[in-house]
C-alpha atoms as a PDB file:
ATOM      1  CA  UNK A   1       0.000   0.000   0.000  1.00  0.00           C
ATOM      2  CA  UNK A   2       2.986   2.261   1.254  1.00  0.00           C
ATOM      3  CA  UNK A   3       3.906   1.973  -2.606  1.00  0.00           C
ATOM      4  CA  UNK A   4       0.850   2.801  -4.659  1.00  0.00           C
ATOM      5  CA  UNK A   5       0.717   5.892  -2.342  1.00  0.00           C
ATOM      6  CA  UNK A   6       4.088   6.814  -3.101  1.00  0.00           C
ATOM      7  CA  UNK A   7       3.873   7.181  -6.661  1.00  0.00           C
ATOM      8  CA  UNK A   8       2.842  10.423  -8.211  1.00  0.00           C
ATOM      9  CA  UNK A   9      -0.200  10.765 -10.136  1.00  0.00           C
ATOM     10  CA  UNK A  10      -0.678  10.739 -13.607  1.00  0.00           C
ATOM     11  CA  UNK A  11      -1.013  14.268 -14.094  1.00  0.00           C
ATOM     12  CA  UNK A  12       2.328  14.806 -12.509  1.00  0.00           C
ATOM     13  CA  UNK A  13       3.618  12.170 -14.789  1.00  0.00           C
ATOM     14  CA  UNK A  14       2.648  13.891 -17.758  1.00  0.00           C
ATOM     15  CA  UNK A  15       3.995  16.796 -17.282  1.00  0.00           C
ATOM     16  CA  UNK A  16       7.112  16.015 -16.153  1.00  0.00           C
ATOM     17  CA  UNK A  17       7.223  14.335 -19.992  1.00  0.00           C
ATOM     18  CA  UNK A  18       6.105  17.451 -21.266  1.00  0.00           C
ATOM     19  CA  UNK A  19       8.247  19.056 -19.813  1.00  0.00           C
ATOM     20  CA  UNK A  20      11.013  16.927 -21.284  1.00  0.00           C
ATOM     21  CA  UNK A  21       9.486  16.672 -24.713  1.00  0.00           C
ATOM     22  CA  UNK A  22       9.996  20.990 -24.588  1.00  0.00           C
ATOM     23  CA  UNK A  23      13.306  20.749 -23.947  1.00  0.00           C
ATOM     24  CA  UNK A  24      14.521  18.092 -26.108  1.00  0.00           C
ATOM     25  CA  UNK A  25      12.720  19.967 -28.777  1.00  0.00           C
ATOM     26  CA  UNK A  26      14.033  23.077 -27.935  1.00  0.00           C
ATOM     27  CA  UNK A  27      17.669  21.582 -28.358  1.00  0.00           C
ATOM     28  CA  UNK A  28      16.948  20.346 -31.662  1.00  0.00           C
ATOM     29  CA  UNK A  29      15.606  23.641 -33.116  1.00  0.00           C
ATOM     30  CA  UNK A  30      18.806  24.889 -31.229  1.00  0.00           C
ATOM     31  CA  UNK A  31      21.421  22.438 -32.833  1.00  0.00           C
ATOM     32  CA  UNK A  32      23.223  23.560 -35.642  1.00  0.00           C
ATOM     33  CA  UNK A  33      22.268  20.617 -37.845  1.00  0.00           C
ATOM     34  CA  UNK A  34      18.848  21.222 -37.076  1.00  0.00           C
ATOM     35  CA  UNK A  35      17.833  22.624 -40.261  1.00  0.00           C
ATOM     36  CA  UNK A  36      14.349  23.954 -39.052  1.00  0.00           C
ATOM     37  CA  UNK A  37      16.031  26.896 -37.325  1.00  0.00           C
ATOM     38  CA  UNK A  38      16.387  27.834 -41.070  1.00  0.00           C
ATOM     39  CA  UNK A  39      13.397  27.284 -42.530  1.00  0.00           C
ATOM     40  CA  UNK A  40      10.343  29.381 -42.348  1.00  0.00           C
ATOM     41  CA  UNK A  41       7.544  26.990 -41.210  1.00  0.00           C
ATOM     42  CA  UNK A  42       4.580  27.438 -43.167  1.00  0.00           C
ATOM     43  CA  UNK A  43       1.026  27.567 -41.012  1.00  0.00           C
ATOM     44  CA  UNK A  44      -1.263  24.654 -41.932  1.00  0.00           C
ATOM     45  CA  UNK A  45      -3.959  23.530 -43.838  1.00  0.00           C
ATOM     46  CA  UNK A  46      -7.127  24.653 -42.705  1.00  0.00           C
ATOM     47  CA  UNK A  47      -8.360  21.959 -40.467  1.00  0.00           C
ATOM     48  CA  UNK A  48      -5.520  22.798 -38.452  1.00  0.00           C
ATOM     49  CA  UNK A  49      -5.541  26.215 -38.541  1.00  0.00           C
ATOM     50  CA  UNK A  50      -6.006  28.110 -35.423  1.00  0.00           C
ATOM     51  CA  UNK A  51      -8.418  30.764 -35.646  1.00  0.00           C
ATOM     52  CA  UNK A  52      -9.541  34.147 -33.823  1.00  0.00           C
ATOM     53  CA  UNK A  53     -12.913  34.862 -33.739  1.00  0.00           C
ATOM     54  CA  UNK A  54     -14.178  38.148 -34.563  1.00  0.00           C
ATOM     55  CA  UNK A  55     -14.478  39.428 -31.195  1.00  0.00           C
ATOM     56  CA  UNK A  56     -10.976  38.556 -30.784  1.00  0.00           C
ATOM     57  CA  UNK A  57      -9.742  40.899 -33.558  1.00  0.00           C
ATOM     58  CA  UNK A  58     -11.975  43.262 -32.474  1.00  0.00           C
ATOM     59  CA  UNK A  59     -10.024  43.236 -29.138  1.00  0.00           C
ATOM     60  CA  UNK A  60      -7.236  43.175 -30.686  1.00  0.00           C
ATOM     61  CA  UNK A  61      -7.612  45.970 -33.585  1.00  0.00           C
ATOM     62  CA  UNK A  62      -8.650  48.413 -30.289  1.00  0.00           C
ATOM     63  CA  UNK A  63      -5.341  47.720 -28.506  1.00  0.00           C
ATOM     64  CA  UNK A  64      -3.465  48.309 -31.812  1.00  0.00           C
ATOM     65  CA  UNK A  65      -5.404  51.737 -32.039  1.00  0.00           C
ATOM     66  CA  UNK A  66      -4.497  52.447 -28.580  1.00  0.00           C
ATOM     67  CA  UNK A  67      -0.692  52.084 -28.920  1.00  0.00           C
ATOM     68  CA  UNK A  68       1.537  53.771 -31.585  1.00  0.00           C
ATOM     69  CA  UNK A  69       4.161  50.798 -31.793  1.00  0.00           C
ATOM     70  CA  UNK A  70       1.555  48.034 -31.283  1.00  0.00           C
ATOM     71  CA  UNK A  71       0.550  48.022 -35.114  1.00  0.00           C
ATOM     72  CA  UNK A  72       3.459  45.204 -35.221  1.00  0.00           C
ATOM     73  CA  UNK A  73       2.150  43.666 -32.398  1.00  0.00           C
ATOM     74  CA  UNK A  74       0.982  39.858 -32.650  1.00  0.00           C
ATOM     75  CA  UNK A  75      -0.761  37.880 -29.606  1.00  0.00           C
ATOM     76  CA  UNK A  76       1.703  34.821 -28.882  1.00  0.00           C
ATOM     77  CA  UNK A  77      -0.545  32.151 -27.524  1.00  0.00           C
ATOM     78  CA  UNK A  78       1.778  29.474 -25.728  1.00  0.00           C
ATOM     79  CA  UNK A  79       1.587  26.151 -24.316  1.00  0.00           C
ATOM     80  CA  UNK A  80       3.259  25.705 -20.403  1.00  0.00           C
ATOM     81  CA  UNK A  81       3.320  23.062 -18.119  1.00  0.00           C
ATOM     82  CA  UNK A  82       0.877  23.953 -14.878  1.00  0.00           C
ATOM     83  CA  UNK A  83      -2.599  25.257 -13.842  1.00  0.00           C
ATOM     84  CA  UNK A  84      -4.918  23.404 -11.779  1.00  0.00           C
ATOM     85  CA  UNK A  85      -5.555  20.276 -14.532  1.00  0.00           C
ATOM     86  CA  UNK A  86      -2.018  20.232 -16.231  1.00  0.00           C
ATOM     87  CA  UNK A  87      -1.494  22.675 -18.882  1.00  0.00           C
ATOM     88  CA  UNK A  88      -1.865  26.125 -19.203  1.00  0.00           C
ATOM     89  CA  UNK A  89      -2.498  28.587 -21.993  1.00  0.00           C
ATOM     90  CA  UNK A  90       0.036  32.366 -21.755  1.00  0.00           C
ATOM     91  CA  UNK A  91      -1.064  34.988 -23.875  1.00  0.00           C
ATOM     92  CA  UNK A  92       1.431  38.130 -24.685  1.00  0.00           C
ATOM     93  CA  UNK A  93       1.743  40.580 -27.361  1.00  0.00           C
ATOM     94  CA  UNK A  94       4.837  39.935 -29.174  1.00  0.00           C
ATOM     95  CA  UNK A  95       6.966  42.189 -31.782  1.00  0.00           C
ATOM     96  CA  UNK A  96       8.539  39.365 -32.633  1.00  0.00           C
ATOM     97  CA  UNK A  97       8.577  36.195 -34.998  1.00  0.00           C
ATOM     98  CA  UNK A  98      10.538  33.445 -34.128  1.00  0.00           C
ATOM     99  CA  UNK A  99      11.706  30.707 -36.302  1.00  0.00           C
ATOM    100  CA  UNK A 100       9.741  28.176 -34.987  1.00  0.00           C
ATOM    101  CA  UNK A 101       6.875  30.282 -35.145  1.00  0.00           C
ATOM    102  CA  UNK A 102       3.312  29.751 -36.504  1.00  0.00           C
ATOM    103  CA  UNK A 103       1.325  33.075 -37.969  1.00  0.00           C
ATOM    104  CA  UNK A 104      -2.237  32.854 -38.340  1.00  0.00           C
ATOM    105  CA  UNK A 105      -3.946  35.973 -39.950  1.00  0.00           C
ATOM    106  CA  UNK A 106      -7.365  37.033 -39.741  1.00  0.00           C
ATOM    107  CA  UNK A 107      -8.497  40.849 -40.718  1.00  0.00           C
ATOM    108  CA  UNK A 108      -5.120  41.989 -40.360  1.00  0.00           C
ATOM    109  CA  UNK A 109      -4.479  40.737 -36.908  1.00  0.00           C
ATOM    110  CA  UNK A 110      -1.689  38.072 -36.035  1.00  0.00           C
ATOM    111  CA  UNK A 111      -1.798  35.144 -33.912  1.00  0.00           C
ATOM    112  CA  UNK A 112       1.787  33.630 -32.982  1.00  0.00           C
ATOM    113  CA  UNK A 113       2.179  29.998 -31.796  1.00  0.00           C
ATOM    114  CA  UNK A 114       5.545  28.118 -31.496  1.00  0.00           C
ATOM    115  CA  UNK A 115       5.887  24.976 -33.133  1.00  0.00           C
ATOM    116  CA  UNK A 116       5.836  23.232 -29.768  1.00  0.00           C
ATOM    117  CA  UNK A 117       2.617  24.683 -28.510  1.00  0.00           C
ATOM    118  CA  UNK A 118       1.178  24.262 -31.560  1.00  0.00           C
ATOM    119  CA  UNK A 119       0.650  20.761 -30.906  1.00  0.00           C
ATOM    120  CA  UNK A 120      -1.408  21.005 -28.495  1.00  0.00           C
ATOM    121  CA  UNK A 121      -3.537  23.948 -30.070  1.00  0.00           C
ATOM    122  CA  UNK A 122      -4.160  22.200 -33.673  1.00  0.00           C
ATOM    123  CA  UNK A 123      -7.821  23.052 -34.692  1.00  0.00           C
ATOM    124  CA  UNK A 124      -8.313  25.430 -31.376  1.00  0.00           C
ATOM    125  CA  UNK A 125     -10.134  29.133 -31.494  1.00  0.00           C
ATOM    126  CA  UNK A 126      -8.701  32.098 -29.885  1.00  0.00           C
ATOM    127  CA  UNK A 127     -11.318  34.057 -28.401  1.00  0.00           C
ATOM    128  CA  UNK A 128     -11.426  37.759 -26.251  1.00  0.00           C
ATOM    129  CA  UNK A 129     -14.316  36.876 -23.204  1.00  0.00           C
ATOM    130  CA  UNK A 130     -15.241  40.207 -21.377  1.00  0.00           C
ATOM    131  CA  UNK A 131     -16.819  39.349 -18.277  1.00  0.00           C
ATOM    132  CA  UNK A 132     -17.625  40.952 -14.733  1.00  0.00           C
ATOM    133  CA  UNK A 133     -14.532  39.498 -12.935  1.00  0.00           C
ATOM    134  CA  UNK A 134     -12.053  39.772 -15.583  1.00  0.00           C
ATOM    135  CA  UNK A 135     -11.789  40.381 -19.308  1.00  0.00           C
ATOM    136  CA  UNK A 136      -8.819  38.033 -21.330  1.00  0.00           C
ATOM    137  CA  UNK A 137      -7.906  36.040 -24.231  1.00  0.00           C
ATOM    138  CA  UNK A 138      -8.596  32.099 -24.259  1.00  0.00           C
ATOM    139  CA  UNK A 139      -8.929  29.115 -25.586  1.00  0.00           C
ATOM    140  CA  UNK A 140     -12.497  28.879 -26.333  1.00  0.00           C
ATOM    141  CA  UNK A 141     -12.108  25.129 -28.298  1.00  0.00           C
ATOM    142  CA  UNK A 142      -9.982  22.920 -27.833  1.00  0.00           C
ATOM    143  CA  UNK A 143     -10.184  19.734 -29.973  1.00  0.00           C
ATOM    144  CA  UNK A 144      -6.725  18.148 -28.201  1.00  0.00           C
ATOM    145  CA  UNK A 145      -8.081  18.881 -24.644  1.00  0.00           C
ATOM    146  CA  UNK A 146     -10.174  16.239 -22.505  1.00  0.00           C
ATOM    147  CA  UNK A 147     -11.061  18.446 -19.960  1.00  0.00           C
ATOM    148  CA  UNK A 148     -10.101  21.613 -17.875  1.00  0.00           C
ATOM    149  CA  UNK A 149     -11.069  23.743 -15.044  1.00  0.00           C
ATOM    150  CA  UNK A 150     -13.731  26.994 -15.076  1.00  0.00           C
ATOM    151  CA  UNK A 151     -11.217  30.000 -15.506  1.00  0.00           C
ATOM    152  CA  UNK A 152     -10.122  27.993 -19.555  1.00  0.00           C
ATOM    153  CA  UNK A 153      -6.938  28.712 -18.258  1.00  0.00           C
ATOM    154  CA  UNK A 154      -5.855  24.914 -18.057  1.00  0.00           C
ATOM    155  CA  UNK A 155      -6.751  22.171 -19.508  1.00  0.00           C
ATOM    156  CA  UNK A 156      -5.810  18.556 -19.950  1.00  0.00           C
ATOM    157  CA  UNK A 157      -4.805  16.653 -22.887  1.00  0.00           C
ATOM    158  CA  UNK A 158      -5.978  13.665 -24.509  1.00  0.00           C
ATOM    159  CA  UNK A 159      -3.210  11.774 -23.836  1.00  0.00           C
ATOM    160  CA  UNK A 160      -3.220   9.089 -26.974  1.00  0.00           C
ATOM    161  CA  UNK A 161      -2.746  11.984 -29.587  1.00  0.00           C
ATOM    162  CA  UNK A 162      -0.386  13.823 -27.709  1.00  0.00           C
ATOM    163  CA  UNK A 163       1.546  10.920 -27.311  1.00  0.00           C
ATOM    164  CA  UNK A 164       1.452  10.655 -31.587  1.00  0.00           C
ATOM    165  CA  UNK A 165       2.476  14.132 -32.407  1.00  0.00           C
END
């Protein structure tokens, strides 16, 4: 008994490989054989797209508006290990395209995702949710996540197609 108590849960599990899995990828890009550091990655097909809804570029378009220097700004949407079920979505704006970087355009807005991140996020949409406590960007769908908690903050994944990315 002593044993099975011992053990950390699945969750922790995961992460820890996901955790892992970032890192060994992020050596990869890194090496200098890697020859994706070089290459501009071009964003998917459609199906895999991920897309902002229109309330989202609204958002978006008014912060642009707002700042001088933000006209170049994109929204980075990125994958990290943590929040209450696992995973957690981070939201910036970014100046800044990386190599590993996925753009996704709608109405003249940009929506960054690393190529990490991006498996997790294949086939999501990027929403803007004004509410009475607090008014953010998420994840509104989620076709890799199994479940998550109330803020859509975190979220779990479906472990089997994780597993095959």
């Amino acid at each position: 008994m002593a044993m099975a108590s011992a053990r950390p849960p699945l969750l922790r599990c995961f992460a820890l490989l996901f955790n892992s899995r970032v890192r060994a990828n992020h050596r990869l890009l890194a090496s200098p054989f890697s020859t994706a550091g070089n290459a501009e990655i071009p964003s998917p097909v459609e199906p895999e797209a991920v897309s902002l809804t229109d309330n989202c570029v609204r958002r978006l378009k008014e912060l642009h508006s707002k700042e001088s220097s933000a006209e170049s700004n994109m929204l980075r949407l990125s994958v990290e290990a943590g929040g209450c079920s696992g995973f957690q979505y981070t939201f910036a704006l970014d100046d800044k395209k990386n190599s590993d970087d996925r753009v996704f355009e709608k109405n003249g807005v940009k929506l960054v995702v690393d190529n990490v991140s991006y498996d997790f996020v294949k086939g999501s949409t990027v929403d803007y949710v004004e509410e009475l406590i607090c008014s953010s960007f998420v994840v509104s769908t989620n076709p890799s996540a199994v479940g998550g908690c109330s803020c859509k903050s975190s979220f779990m994944v479906n472990l089997f197609s994780a597993l095959l990315v």
